[in-house]
PDB file of N, CA and C in Angstrom:
ATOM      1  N   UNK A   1      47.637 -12.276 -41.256  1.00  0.00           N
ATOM      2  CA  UNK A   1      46.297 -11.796 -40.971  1.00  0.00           C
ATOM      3  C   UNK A   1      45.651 -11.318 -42.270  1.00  0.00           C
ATOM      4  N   UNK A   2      44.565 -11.541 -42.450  1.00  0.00           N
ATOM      5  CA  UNK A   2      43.668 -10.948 -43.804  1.00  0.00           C
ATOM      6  C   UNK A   2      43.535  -9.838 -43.670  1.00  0.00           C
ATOM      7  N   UNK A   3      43.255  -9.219 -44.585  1.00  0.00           N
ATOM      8  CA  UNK A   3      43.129  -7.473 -44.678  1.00  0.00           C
ATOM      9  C   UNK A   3      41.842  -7.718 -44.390  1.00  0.00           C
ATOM     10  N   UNK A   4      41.250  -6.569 -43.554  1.00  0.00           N
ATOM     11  CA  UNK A   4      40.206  -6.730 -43.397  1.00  0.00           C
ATOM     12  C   UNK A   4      39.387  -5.547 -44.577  1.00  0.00           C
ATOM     13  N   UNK A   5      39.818  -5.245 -45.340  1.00  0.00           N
ATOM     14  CA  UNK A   5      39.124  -4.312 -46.296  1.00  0.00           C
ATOM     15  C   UNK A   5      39.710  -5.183 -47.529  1.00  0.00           C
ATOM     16  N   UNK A   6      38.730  -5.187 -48.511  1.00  0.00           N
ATOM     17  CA  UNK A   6      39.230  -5.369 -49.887  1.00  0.00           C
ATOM     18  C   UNK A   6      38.735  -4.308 -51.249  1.00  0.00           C
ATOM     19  N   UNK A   7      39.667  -3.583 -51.545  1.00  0.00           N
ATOM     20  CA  UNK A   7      39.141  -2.780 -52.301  1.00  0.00           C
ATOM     21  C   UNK A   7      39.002  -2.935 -53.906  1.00  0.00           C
ATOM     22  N   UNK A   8      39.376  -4.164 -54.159  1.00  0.00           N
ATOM     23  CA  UNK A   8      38.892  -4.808 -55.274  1.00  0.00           C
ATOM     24  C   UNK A   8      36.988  -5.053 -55.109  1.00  0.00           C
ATOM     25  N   UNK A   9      36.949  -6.152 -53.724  1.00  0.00           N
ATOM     26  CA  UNK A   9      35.339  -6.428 -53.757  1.00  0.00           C
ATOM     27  C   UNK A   9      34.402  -5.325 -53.460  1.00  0.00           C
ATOM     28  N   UNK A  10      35.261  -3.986 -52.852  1.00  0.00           N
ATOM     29  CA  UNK A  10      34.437  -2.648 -52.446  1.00  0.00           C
ATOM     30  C   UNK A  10      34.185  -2.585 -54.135  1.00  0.00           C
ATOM     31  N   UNK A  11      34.852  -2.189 -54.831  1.00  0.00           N
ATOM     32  CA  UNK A  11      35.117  -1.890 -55.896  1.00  0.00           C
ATOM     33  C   UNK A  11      33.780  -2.575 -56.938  1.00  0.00           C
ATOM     34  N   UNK A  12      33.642  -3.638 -57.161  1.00  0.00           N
ATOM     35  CA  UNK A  12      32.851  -4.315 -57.606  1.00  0.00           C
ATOM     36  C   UNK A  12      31.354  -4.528 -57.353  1.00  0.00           C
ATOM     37  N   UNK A  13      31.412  -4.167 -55.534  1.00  0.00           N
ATOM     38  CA  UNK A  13      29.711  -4.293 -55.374  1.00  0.00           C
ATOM     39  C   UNK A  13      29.331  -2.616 -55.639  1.00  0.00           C
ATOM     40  N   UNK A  14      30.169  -1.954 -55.599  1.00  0.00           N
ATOM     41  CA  UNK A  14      29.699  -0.402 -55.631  1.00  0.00           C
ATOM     42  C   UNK A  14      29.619  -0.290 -57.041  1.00  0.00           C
ATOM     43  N   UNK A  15      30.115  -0.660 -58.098  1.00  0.00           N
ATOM     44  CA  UNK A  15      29.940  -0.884 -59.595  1.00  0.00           C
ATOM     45  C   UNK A  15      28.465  -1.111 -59.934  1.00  0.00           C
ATOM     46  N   UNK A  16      28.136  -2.392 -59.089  1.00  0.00           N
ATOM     47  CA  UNK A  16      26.923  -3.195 -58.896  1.00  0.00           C
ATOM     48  C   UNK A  16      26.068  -2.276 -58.632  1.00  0.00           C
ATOM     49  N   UNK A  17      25.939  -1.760 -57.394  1.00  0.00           N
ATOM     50  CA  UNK A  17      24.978  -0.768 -57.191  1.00  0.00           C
ATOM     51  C   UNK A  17      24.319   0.468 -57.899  1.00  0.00           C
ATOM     52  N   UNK A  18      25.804   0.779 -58.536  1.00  0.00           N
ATOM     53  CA  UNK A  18      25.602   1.968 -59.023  1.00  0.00           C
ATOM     54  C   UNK A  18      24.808   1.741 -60.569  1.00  0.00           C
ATOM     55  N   UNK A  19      25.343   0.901 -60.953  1.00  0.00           N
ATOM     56  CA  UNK A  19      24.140   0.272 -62.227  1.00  0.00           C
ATOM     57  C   UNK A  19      23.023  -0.491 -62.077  1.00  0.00           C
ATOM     58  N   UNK A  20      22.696  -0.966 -60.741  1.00  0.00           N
ATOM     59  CA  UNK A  20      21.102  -1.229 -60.681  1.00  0.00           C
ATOM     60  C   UNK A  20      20.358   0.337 -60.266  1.00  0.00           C
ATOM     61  N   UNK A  21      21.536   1.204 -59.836  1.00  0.00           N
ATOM     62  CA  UNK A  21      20.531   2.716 -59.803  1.00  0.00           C
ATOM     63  C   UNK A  21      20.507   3.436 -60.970  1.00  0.00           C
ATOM     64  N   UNK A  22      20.979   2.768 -62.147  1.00  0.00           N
ATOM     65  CA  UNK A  22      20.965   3.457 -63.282  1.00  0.00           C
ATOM     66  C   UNK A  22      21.604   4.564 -63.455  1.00  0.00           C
ATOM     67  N   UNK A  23      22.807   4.480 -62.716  1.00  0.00           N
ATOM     68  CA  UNK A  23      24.096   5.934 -62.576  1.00  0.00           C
ATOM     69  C   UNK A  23      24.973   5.487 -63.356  1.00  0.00           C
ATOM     70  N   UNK A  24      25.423   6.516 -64.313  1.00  0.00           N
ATOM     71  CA  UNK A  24      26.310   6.855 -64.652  1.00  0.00           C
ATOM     72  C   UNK A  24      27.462   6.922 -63.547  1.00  0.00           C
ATOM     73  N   UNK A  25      28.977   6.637 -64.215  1.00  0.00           N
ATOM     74  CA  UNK A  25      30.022   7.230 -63.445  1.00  0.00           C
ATOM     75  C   UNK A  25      29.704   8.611 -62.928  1.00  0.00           C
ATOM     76  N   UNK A  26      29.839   9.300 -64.173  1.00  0.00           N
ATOM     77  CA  UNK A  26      29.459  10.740 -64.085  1.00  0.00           C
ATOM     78  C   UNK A  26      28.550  11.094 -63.314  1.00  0.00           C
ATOM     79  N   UNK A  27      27.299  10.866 -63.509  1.00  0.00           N
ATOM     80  CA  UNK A  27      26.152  11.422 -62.193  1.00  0.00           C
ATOM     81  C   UNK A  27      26.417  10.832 -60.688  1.00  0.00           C
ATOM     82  N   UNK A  28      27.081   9.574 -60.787  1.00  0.00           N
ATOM     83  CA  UNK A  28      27.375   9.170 -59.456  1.00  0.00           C
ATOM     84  C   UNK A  28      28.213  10.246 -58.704  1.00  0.00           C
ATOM     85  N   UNK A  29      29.406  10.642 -59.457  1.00  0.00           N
ATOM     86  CA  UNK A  29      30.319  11.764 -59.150  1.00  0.00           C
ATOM     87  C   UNK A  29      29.480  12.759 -58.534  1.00  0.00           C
ATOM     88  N   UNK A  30      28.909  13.284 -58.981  1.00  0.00           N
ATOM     89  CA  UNK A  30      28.495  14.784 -59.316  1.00  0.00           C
ATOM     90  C   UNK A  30      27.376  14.571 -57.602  1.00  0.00           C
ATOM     91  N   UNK A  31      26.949  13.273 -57.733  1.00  0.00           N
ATOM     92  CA  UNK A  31      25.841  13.484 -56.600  1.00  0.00           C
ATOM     93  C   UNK A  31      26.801  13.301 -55.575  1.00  0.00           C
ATOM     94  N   UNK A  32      27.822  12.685 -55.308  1.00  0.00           N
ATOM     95  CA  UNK A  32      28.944  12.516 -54.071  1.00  0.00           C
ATOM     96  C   UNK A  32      29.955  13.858 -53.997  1.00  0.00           C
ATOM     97  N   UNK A  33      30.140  14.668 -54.504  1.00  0.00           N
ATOM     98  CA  UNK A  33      31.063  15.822 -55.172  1.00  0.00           C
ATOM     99  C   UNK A  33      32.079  15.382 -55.389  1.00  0.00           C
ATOM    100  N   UNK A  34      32.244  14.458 -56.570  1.00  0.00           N
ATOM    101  CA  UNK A  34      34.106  14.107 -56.796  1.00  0.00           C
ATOM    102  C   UNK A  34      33.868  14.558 -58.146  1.00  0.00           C
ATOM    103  N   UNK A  35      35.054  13.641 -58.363  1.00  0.00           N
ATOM    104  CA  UNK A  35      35.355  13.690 -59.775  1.00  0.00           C
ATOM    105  C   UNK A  35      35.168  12.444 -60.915  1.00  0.00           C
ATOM    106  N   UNK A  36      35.064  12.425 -61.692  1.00  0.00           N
ATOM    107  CA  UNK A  36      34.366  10.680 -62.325  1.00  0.00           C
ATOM    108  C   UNK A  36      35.660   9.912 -62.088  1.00  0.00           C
ATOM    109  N   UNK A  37      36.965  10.513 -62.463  1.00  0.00           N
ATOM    110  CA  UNK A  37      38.101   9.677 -62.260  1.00  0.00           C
ATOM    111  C   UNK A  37      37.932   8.880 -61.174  1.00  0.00           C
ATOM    112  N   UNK A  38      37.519   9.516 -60.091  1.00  0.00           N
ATOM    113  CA  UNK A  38      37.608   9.025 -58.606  1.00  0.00           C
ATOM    114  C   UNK A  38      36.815   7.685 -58.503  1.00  0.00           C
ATOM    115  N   UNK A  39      35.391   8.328 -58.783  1.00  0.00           N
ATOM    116  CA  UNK A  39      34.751   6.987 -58.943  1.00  0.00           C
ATOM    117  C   UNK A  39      35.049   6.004 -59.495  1.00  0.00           C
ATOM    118  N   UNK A  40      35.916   6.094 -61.003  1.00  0.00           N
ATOM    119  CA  UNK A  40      36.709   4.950 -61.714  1.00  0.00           C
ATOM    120  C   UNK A  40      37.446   4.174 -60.673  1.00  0.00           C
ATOM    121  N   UNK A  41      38.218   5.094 -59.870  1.00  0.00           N
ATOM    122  CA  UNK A  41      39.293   4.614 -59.120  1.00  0.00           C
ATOM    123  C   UNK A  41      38.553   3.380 -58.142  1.00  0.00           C
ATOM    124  N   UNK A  42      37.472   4.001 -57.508  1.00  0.00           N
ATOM    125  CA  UNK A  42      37.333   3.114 -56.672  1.00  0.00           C
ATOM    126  C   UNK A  42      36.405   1.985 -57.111  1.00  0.00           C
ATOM    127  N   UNK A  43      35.904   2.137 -58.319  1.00  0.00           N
ATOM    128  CA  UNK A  43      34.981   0.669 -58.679  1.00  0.00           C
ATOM    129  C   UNK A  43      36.525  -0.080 -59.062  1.00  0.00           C
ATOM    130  N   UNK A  44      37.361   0.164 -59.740  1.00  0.00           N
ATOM    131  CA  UNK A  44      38.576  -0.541 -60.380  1.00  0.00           C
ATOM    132  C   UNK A  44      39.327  -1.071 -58.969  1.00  0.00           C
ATOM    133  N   UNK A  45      39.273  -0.745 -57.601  1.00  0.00           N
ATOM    134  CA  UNK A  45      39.547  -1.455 -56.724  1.00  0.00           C
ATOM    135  C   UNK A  45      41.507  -0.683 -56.510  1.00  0.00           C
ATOM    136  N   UNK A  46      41.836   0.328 -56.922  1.00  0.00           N
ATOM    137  CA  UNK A  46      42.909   1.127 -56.945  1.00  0.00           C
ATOM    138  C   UNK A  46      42.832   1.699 -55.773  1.00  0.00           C
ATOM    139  N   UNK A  47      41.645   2.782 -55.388  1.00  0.00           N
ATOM    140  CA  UNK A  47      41.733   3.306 -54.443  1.00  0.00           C
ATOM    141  C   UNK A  47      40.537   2.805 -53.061  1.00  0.00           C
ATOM    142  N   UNK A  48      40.969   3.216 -52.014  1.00  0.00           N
ATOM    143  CA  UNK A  48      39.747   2.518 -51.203  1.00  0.00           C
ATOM    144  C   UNK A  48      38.886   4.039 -50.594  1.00  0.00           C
ATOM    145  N   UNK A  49      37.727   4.211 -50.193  1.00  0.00           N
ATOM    146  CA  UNK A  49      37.152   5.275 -49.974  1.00  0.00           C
ATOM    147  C   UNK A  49      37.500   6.208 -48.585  1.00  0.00           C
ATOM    148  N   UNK A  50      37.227   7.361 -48.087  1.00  0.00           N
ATOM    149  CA  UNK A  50      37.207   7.706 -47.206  1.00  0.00           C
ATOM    150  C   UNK A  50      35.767   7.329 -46.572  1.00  0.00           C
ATOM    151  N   UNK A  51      36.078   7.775 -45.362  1.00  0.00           N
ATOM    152  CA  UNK A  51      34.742   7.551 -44.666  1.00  0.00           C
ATOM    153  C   UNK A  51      33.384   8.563 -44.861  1.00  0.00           C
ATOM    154  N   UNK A  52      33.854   9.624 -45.064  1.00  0.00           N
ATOM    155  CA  UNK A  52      33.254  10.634 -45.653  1.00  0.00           C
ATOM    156  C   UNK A  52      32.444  10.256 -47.172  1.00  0.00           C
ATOM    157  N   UNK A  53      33.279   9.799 -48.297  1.00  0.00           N
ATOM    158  CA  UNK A  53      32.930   9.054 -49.282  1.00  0.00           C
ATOM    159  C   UNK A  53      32.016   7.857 -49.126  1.00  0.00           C
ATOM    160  N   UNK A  54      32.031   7.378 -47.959  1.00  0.00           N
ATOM    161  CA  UNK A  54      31.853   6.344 -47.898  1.00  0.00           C
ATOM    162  C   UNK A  54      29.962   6.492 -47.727  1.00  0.00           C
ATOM    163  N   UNK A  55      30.310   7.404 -46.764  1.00  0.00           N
ATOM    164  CA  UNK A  55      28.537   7.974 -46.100  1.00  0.00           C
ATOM    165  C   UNK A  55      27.864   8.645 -47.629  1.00  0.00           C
ATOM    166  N   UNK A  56      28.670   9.305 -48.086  1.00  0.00           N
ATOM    167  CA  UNK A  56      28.325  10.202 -49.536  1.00  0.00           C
ATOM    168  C   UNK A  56      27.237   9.048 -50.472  1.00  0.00           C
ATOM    169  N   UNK A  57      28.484   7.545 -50.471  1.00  0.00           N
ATOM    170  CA  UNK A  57      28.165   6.745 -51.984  1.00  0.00           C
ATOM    171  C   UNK A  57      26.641   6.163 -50.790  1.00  0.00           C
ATOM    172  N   UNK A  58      26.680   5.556 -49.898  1.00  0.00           N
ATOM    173  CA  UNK A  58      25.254   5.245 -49.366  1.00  0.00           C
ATOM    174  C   UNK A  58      24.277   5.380 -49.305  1.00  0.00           C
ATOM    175  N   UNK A  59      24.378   7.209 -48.963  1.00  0.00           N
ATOM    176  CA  UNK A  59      23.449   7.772 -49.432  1.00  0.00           C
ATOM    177  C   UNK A  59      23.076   7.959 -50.884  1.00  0.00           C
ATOM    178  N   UNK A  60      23.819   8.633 -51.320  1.00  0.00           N
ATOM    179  CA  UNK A  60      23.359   8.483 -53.342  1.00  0.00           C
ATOM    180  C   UNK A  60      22.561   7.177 -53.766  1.00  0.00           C
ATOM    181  N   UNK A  61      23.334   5.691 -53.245  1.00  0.00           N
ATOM    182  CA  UNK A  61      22.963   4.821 -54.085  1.00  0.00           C
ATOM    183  C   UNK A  61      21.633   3.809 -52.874  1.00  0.00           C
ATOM    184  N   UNK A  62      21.328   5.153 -51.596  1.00  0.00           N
ATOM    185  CA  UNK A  62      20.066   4.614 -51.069  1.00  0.00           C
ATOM    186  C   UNK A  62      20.566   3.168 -50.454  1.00  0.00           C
ATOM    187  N   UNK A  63      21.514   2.954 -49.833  1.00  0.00           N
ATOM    188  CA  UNK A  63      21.840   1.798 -49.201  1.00  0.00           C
ATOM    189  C   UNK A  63      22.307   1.928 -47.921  1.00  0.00           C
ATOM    190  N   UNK A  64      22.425   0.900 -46.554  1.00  0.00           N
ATOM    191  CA  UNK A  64      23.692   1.150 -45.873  1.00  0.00           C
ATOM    192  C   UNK A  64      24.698   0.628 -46.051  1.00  0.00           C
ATOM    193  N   UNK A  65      25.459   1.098 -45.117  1.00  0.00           N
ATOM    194  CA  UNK A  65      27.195   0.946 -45.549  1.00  0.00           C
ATOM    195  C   UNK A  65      27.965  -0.452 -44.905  1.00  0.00           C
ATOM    196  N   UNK A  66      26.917  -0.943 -44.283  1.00  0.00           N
ATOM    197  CA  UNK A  66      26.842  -2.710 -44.382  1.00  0.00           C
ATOM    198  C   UNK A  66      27.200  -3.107 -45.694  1.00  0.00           C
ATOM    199  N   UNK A  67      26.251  -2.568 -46.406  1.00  0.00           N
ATOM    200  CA  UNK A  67      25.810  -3.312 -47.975  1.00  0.00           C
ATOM    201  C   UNK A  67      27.366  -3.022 -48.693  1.00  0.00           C
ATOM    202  N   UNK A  68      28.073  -2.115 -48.604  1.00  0.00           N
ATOM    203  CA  UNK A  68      28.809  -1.552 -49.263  1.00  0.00           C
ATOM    204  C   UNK A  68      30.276  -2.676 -49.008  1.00  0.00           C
ATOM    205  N   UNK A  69      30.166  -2.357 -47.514  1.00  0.00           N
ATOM    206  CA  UNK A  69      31.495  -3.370 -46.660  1.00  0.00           C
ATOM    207  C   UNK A  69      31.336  -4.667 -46.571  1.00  0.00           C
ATOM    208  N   UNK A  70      30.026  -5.092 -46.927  1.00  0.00           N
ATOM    209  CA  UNK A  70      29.729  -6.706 -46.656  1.00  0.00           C
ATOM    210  C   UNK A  70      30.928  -7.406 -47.145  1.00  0.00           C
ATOM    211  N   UNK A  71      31.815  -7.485 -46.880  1.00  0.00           N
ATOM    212  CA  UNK A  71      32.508  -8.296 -47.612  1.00  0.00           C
ATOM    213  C   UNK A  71      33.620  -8.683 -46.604  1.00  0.00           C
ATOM    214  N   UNK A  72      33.527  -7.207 -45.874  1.00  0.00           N
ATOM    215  CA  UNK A  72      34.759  -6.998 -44.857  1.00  0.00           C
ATOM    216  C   UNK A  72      34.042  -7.304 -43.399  1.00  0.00           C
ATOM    217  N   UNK A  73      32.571  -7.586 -43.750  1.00  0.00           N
ATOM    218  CA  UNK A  73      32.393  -7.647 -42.040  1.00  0.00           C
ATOM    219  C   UNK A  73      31.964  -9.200 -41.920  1.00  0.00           C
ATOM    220  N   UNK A  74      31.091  -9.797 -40.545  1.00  0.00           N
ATOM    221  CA  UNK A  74      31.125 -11.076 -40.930  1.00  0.00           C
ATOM    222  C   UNK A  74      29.995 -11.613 -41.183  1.00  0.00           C
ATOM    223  N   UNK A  75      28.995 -10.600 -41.317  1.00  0.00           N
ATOM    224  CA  UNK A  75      27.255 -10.938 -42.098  1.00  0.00           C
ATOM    225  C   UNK A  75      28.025 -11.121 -43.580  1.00  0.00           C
ATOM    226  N   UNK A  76      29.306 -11.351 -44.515  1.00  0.00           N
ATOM    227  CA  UNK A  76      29.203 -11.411 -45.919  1.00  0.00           C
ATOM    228  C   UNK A  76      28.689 -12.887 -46.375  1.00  0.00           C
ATOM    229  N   UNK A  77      28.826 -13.842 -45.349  1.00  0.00           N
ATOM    230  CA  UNK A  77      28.274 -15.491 -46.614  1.00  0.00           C
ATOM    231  C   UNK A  77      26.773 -14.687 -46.814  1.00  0.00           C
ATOM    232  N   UNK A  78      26.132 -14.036 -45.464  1.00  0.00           N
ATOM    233  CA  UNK A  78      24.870 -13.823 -46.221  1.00  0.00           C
ATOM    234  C   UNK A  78      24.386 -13.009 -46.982  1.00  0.00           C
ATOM    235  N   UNK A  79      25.424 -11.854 -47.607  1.00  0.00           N
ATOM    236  CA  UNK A  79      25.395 -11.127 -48.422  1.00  0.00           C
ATOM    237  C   UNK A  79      25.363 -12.196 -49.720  1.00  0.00           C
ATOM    238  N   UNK A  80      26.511 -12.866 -49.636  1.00  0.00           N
ATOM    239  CA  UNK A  80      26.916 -13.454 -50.478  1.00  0.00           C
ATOM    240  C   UNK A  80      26.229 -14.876 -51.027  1.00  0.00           C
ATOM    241  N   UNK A  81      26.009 -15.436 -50.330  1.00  0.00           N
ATOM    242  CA  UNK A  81      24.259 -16.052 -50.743  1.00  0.00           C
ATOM    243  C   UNK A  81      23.417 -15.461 -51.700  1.00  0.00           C
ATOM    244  N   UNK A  82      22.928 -13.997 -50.468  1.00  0.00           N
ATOM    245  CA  UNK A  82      22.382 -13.647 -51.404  1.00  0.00           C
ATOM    246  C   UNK A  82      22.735 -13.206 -53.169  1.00  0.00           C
ATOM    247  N   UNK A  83      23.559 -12.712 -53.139  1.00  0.00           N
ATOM    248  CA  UNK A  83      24.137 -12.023 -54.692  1.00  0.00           C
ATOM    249  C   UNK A  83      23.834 -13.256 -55.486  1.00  0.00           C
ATOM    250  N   UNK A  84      24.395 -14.592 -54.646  1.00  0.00           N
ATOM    251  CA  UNK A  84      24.280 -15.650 -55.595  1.00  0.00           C
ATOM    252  C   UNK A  84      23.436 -16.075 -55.645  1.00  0.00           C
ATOM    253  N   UNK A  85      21.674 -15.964 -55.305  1.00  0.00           N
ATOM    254  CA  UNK A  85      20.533 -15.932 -55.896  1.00  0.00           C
ATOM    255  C   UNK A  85      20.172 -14.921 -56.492  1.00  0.00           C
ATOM    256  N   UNK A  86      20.751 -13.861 -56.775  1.00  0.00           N
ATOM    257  CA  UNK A  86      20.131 -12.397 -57.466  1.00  0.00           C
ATOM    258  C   UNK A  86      20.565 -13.216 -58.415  1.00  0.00           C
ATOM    259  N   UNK A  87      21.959 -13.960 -58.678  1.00  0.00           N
ATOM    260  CA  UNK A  87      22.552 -13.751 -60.420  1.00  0.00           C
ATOM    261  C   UNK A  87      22.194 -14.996 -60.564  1.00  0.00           C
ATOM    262  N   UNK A  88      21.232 -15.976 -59.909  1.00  0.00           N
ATOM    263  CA  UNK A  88      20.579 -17.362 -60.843  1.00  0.00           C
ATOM    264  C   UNK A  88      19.017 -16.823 -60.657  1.00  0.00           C
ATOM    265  N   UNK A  89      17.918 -15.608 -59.802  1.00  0.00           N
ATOM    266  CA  UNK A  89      17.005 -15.876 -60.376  1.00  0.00           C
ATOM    267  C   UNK A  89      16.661 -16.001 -61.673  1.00  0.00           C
ATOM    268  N   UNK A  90      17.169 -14.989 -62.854  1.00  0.00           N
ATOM    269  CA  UNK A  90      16.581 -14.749 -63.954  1.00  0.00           C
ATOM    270  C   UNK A  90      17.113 -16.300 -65.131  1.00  0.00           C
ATOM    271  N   UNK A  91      17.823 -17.118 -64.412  1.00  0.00           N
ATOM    272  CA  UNK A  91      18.164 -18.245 -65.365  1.00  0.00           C
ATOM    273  C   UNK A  91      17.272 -19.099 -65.508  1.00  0.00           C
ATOM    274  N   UNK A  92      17.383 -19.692 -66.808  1.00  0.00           N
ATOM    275  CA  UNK A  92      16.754 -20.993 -67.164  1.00  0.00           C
ATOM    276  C   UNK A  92      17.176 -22.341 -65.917  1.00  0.00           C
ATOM    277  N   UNK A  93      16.209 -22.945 -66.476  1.00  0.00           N
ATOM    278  CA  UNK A  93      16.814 -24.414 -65.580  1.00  0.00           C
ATOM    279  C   UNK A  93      18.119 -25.371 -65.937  1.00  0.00           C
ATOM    280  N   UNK A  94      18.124 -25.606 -67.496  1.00  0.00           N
ATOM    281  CA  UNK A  94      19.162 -25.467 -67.886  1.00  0.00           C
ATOM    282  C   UNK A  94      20.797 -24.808 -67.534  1.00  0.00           C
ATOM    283  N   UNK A  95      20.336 -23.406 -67.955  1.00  0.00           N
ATOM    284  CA  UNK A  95      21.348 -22.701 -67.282  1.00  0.00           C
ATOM    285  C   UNK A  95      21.794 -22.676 -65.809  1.00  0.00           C
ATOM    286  N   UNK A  96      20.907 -23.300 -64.935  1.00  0.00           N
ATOM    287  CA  UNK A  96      21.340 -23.227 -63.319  1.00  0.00           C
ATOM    288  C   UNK A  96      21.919 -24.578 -63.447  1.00  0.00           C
ATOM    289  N   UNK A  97      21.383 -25.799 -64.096  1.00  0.00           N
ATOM    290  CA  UNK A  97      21.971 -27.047 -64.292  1.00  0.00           C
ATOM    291  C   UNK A  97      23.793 -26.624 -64.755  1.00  0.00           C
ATOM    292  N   UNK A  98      23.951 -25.922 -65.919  1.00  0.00           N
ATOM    293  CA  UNK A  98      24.901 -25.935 -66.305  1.00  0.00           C
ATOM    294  C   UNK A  98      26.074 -25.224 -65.330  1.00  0.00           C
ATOM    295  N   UNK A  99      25.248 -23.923 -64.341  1.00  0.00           N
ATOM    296  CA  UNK A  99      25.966 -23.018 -63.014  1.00  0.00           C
ATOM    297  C   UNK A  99      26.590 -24.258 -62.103  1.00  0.00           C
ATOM    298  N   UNK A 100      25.780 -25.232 -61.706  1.00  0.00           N
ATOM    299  CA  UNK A 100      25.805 -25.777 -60.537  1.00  0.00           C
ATOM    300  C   UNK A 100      26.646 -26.957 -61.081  1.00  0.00           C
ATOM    301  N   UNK A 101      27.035 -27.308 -62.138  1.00  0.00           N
ATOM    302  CA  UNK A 101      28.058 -28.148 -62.696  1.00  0.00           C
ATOM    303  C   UNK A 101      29.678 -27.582 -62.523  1.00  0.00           C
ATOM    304  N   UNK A 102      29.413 -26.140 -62.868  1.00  0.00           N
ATOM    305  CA  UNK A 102      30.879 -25.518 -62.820  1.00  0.00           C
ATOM    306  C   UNK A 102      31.154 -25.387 -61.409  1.00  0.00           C
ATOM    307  N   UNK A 103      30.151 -24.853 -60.300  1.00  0.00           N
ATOM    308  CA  UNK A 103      30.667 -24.611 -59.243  1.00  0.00           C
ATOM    309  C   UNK A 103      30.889 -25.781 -58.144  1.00  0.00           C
ATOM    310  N   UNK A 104      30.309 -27.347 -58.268  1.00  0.00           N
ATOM    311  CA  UNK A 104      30.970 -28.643 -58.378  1.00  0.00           C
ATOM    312  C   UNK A 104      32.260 -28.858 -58.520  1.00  0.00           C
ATOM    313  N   UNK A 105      32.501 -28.389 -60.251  1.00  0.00           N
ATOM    314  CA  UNK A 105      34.175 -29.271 -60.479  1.00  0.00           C
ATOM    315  C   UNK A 105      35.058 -28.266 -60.044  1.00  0.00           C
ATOM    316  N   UNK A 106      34.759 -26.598 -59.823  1.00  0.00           N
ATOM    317  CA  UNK A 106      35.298 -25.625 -59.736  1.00  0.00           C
ATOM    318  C   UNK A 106      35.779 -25.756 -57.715  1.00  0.00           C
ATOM    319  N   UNK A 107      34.249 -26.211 -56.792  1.00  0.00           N
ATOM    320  CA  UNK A 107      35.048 -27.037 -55.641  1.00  0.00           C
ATOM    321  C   UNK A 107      36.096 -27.901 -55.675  1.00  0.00           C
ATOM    322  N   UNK A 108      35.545 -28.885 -55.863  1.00  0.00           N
ATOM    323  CA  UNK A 108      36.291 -30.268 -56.481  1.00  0.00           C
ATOM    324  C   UNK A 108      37.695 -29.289 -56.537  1.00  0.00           C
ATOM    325  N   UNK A 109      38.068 -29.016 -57.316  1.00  0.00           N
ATOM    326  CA  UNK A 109      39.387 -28.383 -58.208  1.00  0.00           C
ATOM    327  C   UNK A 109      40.184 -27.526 -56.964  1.00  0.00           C
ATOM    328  N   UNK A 110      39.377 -26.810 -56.451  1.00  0.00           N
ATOM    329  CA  UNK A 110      40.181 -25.784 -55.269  1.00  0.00           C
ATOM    330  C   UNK A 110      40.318 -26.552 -53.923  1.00  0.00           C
ATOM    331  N   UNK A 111      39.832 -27.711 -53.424  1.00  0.00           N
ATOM    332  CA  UNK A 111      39.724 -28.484 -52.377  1.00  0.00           C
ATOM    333  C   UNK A 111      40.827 -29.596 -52.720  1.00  0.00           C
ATOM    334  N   UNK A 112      41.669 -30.307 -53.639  1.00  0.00           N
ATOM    335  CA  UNK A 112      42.358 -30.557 -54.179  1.00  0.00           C
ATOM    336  C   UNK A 112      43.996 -29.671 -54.023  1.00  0.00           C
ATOM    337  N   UNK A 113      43.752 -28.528 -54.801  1.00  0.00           N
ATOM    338  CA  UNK A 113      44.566 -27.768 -54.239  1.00  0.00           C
ATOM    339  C   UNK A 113      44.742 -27.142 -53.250  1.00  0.00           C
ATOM    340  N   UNK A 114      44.334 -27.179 -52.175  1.00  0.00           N
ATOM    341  CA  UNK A 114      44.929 -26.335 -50.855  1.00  0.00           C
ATOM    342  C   UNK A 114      46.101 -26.795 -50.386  1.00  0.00           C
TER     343      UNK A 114
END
């Protein structure tokens, strides 16, 4: 059975968030009451949050806790869609030419191996 939590991808979109809000580790801490370690812990995907934490980082970073878990629930392809037009709007055409080449042979390559 899959885990239904991953605290690597918790880890990573809360990273995400927390630097499009222009937080520091540190101020992120301070507005949730931890400690910065903590927050390290859980963008690095080491520790996974409490639920308490969980309501804390939502609020701070102005989101719900959809946004946070998308990964673990089963709205994530459309999370995940989306992310993957956040990180090609700002590209050239070029550069989406060159995206959409890797993620081709990069199918190709994993469909092969299963």
């Amino acid at each position: 059975m899959d885990k239904l939590f991953n605290s690597r991808d918790f880890g990573r979109r809360l990273k995400s968030y927390r630097q499009k809000n222009h937080l520091s580790q540190m101020r992120l801490a301070e507005l949730i009451d931890t400690s910065t370690s903590s927050v390290s812990h859980l963008e690095n995907g080491t520790h996974a949050p409490s639920l308490e934490t969980l309501l804390k980082l939502a609020s701070a970073l102005n989101i719900g806790i959809d946004d946070m878990l998308c990964d673990s629930l089963p709205v994530a392809e459309n999370h995940l869609e989306k992310d993957i037009a956040d990180l090609l709007s700002d590209c050239s055409l070029q550069e989406k030419q060159i995206i959409k080449d890797i993620i081709l042979t990069t199918k190709k390559t994993l469909r092969e191996h299963k």
